[in-house]
PDB file of N, CA and C in Angstrom:
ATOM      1  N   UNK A   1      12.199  33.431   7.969  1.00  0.00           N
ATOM      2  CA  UNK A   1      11.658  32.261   8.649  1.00  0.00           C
ATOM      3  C   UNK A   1      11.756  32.465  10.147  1.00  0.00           C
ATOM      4  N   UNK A   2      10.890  31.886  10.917  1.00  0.00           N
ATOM      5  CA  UNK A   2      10.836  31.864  12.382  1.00  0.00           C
ATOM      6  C   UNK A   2      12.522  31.217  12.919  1.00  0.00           C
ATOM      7  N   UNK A   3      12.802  31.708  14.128  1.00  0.00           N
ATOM      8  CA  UNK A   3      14.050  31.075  14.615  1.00  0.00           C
ATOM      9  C   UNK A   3      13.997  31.456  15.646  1.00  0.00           C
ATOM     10  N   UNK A   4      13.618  30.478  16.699  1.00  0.00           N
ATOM     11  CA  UNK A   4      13.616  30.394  18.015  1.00  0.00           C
ATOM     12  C   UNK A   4      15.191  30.910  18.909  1.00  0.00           C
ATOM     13  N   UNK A   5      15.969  30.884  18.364  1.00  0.00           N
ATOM     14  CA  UNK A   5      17.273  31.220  18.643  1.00  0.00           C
ATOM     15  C   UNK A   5      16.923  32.805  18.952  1.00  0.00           C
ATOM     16  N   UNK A   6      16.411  33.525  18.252  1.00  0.00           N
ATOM     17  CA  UNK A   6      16.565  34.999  18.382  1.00  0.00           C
ATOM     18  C   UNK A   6      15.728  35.373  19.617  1.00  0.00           C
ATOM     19  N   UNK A   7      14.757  34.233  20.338  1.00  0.00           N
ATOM     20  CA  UNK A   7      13.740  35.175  21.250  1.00  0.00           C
ATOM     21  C   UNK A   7      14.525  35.649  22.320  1.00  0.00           C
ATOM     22  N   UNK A   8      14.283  36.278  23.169  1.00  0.00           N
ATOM     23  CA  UNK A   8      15.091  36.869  24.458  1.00  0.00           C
ATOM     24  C   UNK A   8      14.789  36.247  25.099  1.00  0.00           C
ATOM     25  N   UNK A   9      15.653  35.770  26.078  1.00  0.00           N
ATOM     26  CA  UNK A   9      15.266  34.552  27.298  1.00  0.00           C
ATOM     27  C   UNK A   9      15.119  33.167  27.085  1.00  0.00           C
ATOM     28  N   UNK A  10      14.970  33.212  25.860  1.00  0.00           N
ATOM     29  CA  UNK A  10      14.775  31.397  25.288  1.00  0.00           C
ATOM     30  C   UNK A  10      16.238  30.641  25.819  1.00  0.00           C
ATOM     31  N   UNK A  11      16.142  29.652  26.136  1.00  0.00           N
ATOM     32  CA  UNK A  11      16.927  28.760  26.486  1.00  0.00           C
ATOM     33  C   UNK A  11      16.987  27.456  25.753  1.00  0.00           C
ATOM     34  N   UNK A  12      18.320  26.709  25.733  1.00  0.00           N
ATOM     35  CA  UNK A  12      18.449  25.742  24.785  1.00  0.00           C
ATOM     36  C   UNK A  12      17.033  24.677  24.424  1.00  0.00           C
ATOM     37  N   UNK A  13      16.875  24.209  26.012  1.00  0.00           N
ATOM     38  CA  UNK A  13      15.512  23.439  26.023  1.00  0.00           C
ATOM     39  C   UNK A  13      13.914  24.256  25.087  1.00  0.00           C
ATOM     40  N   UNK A  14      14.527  25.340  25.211  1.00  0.00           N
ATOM     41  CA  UNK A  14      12.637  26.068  25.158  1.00  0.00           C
ATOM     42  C   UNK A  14      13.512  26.133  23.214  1.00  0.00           C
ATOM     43  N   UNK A  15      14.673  26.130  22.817  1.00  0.00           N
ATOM     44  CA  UNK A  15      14.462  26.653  21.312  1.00  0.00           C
ATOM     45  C   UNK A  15      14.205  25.287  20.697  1.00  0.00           C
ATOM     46  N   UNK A  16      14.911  24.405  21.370  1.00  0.00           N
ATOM     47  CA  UNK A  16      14.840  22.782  20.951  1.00  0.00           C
ATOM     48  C   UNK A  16      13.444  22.483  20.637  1.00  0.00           C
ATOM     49  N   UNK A  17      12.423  22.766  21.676  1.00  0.00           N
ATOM     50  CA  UNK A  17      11.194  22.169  22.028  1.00  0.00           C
ATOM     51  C   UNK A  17      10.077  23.009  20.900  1.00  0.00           C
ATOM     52  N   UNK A  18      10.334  24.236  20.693  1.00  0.00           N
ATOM     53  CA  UNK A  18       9.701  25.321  19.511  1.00  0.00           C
ATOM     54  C   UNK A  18      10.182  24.643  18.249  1.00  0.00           C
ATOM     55  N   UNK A  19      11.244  24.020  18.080  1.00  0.00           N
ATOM     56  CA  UNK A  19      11.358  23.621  16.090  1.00  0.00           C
ATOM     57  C   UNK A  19      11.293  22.304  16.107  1.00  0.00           C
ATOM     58  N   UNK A  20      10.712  21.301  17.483  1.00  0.00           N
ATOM     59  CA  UNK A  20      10.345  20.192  17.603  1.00  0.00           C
ATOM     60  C   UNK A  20       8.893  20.149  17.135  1.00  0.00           C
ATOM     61  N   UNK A  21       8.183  21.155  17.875  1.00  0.00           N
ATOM     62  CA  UNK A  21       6.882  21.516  17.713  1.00  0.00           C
ATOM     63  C   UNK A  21       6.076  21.950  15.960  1.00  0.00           C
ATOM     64  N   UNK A  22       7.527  23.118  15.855  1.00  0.00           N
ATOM     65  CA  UNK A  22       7.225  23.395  14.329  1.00  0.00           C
ATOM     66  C   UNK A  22       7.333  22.267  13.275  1.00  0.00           C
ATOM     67  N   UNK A  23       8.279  21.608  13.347  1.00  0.00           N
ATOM     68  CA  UNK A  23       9.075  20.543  12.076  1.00  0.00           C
ATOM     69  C   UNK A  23       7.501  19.372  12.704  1.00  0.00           C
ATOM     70  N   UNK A  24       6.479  19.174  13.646  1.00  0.00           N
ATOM     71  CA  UNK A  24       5.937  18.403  13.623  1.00  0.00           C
ATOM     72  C   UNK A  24       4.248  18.680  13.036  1.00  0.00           C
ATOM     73  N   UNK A  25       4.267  20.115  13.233  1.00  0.00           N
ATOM     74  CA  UNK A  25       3.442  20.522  12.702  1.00  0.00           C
ATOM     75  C   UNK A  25       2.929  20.504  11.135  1.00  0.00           C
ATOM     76  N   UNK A  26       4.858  20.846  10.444  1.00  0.00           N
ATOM     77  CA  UNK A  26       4.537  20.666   9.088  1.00  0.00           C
ATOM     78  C   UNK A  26       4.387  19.335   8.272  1.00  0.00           C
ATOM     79  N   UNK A  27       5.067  18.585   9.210  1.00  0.00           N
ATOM     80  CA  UNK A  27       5.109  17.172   9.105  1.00  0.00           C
ATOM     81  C   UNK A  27       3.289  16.958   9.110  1.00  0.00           C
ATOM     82  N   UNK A  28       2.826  17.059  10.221  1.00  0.00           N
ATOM     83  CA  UNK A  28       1.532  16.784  10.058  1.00  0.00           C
ATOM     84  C   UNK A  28       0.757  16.847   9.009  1.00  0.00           C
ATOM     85  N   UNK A  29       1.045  18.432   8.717  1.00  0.00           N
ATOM     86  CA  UNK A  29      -0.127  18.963   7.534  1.00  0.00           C
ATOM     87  C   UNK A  29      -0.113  18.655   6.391  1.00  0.00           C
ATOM     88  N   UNK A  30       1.441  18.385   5.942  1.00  0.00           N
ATOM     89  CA  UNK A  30       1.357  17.141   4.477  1.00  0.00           C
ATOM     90  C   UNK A  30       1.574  15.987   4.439  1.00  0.00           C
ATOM     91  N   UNK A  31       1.186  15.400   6.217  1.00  0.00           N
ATOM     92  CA  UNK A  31       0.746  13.684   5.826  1.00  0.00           C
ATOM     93  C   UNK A  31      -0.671  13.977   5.888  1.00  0.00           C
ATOM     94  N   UNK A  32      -1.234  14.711   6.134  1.00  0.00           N
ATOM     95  CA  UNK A  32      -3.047  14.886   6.217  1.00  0.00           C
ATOM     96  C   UNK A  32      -3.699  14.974   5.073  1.00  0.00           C
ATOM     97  N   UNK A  33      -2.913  16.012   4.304  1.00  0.00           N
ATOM     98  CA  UNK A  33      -3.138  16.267   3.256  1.00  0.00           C
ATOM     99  C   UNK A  33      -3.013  15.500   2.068  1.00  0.00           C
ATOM    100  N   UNK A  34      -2.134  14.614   2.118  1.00  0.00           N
ATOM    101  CA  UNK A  34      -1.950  13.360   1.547  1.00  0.00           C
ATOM    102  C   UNK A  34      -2.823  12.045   1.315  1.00  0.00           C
ATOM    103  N   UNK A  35      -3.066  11.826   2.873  1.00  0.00           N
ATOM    104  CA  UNK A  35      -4.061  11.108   3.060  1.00  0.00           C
ATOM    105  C   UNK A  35      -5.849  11.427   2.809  1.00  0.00           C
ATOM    106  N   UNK A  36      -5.948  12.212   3.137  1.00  0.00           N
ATOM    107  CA  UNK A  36      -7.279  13.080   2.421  1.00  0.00           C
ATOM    108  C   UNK A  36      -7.704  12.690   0.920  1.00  0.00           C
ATOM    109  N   UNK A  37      -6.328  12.362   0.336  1.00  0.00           N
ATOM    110  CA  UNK A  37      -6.597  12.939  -1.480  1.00  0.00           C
ATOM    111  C   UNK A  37      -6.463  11.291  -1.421  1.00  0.00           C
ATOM    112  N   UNK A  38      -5.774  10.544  -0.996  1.00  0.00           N
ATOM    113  CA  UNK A  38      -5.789   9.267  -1.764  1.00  0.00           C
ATOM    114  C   UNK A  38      -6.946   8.644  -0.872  1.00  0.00           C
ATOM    115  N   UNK A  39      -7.577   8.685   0.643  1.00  0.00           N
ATOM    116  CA  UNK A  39      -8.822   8.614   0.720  1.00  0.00           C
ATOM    117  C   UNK A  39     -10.400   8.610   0.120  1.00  0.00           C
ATOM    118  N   UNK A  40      -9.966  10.053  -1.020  1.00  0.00           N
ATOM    119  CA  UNK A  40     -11.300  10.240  -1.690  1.00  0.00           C
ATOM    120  C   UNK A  40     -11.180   9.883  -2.938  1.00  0.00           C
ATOM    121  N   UNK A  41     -10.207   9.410  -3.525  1.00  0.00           N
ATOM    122  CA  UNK A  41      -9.652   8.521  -4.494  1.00  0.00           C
ATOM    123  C   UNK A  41     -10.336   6.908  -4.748  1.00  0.00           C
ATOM    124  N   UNK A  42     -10.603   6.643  -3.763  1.00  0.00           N
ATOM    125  CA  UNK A  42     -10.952   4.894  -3.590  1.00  0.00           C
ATOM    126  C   UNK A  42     -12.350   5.114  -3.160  1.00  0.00           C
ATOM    127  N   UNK A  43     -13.500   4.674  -4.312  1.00  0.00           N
ATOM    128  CA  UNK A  43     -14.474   4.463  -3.608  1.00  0.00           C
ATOM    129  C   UNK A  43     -15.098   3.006  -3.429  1.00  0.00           C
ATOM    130  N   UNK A  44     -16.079   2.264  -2.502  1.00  0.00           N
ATOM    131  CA  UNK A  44     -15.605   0.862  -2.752  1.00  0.00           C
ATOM    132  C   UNK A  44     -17.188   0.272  -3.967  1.00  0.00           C
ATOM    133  N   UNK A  45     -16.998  -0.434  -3.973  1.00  0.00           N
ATOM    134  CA  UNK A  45     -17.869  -0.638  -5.608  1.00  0.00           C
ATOM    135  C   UNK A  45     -19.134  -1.063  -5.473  1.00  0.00           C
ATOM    136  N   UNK A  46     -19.921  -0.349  -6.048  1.00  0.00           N
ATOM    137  CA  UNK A  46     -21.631  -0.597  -6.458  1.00  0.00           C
ATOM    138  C   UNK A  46     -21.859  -1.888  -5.486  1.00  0.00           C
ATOM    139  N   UNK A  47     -22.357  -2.357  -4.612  1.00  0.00           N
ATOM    140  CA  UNK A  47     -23.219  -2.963  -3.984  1.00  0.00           C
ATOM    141  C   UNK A  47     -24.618  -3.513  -4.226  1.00  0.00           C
ATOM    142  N   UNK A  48     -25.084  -4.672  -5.140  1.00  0.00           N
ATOM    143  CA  UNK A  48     -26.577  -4.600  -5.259  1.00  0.00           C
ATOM    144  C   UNK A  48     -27.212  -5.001  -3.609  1.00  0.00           C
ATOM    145  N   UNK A  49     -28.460  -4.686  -3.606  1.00  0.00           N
ATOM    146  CA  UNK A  49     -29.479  -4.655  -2.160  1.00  0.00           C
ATOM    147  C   UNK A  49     -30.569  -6.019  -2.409  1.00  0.00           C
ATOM    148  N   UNK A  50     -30.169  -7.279  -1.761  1.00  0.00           N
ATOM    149  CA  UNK A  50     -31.111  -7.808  -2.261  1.00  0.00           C
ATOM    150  C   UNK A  50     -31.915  -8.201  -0.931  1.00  0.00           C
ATOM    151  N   UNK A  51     -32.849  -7.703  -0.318  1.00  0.00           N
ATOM    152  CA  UNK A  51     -33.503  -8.168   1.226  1.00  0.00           C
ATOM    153  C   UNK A  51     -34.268  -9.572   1.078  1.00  0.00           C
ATOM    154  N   UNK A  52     -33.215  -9.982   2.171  1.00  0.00           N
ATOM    155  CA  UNK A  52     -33.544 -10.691   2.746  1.00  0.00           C
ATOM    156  C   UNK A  52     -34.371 -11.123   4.117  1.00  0.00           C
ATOM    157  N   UNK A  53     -35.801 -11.532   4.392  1.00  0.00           N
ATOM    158  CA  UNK A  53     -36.286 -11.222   5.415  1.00  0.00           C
ATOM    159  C   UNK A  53     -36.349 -12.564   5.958  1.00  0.00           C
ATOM    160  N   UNK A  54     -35.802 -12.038   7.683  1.00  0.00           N
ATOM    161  CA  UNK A  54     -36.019 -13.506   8.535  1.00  0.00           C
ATOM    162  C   UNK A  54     -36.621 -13.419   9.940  1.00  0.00           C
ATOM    163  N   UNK A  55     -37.634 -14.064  10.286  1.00  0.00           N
ATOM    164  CA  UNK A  55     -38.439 -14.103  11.575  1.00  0.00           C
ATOM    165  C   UNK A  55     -38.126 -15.001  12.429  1.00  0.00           C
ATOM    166  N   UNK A  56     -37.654 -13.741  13.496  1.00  0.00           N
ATOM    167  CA  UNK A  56     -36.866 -13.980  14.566  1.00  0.00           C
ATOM    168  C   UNK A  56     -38.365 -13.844  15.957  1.00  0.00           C
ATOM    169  N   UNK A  57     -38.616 -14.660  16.714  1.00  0.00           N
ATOM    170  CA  UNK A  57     -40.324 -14.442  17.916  1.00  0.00           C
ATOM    171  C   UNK A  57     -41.216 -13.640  16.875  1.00  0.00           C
ATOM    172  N   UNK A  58     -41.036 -12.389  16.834  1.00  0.00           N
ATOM    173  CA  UNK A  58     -42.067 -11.581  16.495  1.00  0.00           C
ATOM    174  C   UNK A  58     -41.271  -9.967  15.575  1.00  0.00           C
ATOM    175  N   UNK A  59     -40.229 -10.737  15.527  1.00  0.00           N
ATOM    176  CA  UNK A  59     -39.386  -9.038  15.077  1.00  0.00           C
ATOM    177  C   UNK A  59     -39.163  -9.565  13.443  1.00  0.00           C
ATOM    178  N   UNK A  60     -39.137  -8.817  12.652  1.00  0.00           N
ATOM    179  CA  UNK A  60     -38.716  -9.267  10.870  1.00  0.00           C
ATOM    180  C   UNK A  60     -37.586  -8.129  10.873  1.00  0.00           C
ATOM    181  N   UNK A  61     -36.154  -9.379  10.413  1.00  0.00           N
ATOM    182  CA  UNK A  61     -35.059  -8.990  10.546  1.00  0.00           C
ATOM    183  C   UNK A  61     -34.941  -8.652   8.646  1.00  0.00           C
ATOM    184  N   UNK A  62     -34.553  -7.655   8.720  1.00  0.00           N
ATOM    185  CA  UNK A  62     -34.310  -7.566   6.865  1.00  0.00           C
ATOM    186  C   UNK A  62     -32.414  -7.663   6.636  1.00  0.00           C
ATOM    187  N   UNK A  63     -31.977  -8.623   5.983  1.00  0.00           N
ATOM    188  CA  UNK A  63     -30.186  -8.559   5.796  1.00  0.00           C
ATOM    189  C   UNK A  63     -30.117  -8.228   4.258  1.00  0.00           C
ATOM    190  N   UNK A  64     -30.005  -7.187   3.964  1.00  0.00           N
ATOM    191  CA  UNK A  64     -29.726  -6.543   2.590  1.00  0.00           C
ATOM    192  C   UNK A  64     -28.499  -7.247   1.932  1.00  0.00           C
ATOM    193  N   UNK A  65     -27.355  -7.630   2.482  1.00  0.00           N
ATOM    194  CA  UNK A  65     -26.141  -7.957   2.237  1.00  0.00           C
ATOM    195  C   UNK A  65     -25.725  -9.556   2.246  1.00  0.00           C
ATOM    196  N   UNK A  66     -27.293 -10.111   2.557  1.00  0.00           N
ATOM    197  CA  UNK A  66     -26.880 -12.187   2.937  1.00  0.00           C
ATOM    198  C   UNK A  66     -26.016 -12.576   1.592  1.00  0.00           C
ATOM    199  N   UNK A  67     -26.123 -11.994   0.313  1.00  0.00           N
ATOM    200  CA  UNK A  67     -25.472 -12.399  -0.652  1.00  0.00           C
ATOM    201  C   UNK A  67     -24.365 -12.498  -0.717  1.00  0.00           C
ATOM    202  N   UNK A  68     -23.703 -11.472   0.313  1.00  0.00           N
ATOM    203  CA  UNK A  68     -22.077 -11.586   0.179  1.00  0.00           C
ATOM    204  C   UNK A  68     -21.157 -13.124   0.651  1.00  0.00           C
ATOM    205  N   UNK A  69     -22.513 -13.492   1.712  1.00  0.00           N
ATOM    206  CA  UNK A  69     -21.707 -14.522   2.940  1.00  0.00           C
ATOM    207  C   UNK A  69     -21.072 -15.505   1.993  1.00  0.00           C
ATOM    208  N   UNK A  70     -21.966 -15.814   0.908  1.00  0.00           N
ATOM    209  CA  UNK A  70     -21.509 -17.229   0.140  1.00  0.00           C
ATOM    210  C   UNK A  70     -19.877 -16.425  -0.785  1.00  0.00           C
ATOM    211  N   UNK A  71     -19.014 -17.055  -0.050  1.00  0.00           N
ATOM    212  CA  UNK A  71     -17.414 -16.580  -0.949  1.00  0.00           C
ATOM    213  C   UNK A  71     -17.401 -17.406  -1.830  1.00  0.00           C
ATOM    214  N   UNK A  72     -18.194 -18.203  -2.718  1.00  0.00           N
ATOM    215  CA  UNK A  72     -17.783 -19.198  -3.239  1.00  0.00           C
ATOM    216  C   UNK A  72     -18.619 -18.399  -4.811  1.00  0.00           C
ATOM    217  N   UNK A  73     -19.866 -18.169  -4.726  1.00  0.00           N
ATOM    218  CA  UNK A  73     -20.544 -17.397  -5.517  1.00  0.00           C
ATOM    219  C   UNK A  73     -19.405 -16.811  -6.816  1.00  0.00           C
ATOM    220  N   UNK A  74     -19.654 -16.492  -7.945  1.00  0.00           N
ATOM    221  CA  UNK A  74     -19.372 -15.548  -9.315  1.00  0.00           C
ATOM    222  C   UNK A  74     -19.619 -14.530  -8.562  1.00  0.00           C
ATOM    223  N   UNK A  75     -20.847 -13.964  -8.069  1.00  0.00           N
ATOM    224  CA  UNK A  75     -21.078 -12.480  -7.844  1.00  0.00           C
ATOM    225  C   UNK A  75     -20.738 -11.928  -7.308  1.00  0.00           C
ATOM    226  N   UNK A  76     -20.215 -12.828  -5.663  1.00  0.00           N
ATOM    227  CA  UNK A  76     -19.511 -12.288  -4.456  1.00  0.00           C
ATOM    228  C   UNK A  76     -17.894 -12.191  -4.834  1.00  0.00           C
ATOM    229  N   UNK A  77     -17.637 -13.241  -5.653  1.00  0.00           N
ATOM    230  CA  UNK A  77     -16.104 -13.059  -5.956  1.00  0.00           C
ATOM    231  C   UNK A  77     -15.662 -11.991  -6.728  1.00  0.00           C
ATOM    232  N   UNK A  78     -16.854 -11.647  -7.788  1.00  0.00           N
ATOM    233  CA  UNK A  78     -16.768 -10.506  -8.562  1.00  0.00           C
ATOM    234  C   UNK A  78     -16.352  -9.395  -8.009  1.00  0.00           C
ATOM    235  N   UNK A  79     -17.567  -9.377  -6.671  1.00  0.00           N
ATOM    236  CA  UNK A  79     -17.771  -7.951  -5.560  1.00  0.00           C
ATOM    237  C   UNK A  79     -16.389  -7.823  -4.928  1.00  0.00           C
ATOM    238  N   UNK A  80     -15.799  -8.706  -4.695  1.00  0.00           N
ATOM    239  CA  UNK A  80     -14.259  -8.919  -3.709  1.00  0.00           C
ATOM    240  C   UNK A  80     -13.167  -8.347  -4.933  1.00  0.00           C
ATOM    241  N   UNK A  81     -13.191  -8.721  -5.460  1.00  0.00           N
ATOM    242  CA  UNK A  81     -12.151  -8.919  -6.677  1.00  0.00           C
ATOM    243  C   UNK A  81     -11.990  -7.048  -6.754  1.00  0.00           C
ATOM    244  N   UNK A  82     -13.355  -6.350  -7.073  1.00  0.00           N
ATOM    245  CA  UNK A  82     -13.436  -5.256  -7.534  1.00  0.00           C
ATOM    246  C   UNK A  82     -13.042  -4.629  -5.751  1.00  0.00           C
ATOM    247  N   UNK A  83     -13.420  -4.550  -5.044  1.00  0.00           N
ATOM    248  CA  UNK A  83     -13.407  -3.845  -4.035  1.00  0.00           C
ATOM    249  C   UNK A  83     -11.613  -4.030  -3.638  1.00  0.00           C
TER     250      UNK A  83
END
């Protein structure tokens, strides 16, 4: 294993600061790695598309998603429940 202790010239500060560096590195790579896998684990649930179109002066606004707004809905509670 690496050991900063053995380099020539290293000093307390510089061996301290090398297995600060290392121990954070490995630390890193299996919280990343961790997070990665339970990331692609959760996907969030089927969505139906129902457009909605609304005229705003001269522009047609389409809201695919107006169904969700009502929280009171079976379908939206369904959608919450599952997600």
């Amino acid at each position: 294993m690496f050991d900063p202790a053995r380099m020539p010239g290293a000093g307390r500060g510089a061996r301290l600061l090398l297995r600060v560096c290392f121990f954070s590195v490995v630390l890193n790579f299996g919280t990343n790695t961790t997070c990665a896998q339970e990331a692609s684990a959760k996907c969030p649930p089927a969505t139906a598309v129902k457009n909605v179109h609304d005229t705003y002066a001269s522009a047609d606004v389409v809201d695919p998603y107006r169904w969700l707004e009502d929280q009171n809905s079976q379908e939206t509670r369904g959608w919450i429940e599952q997600e």
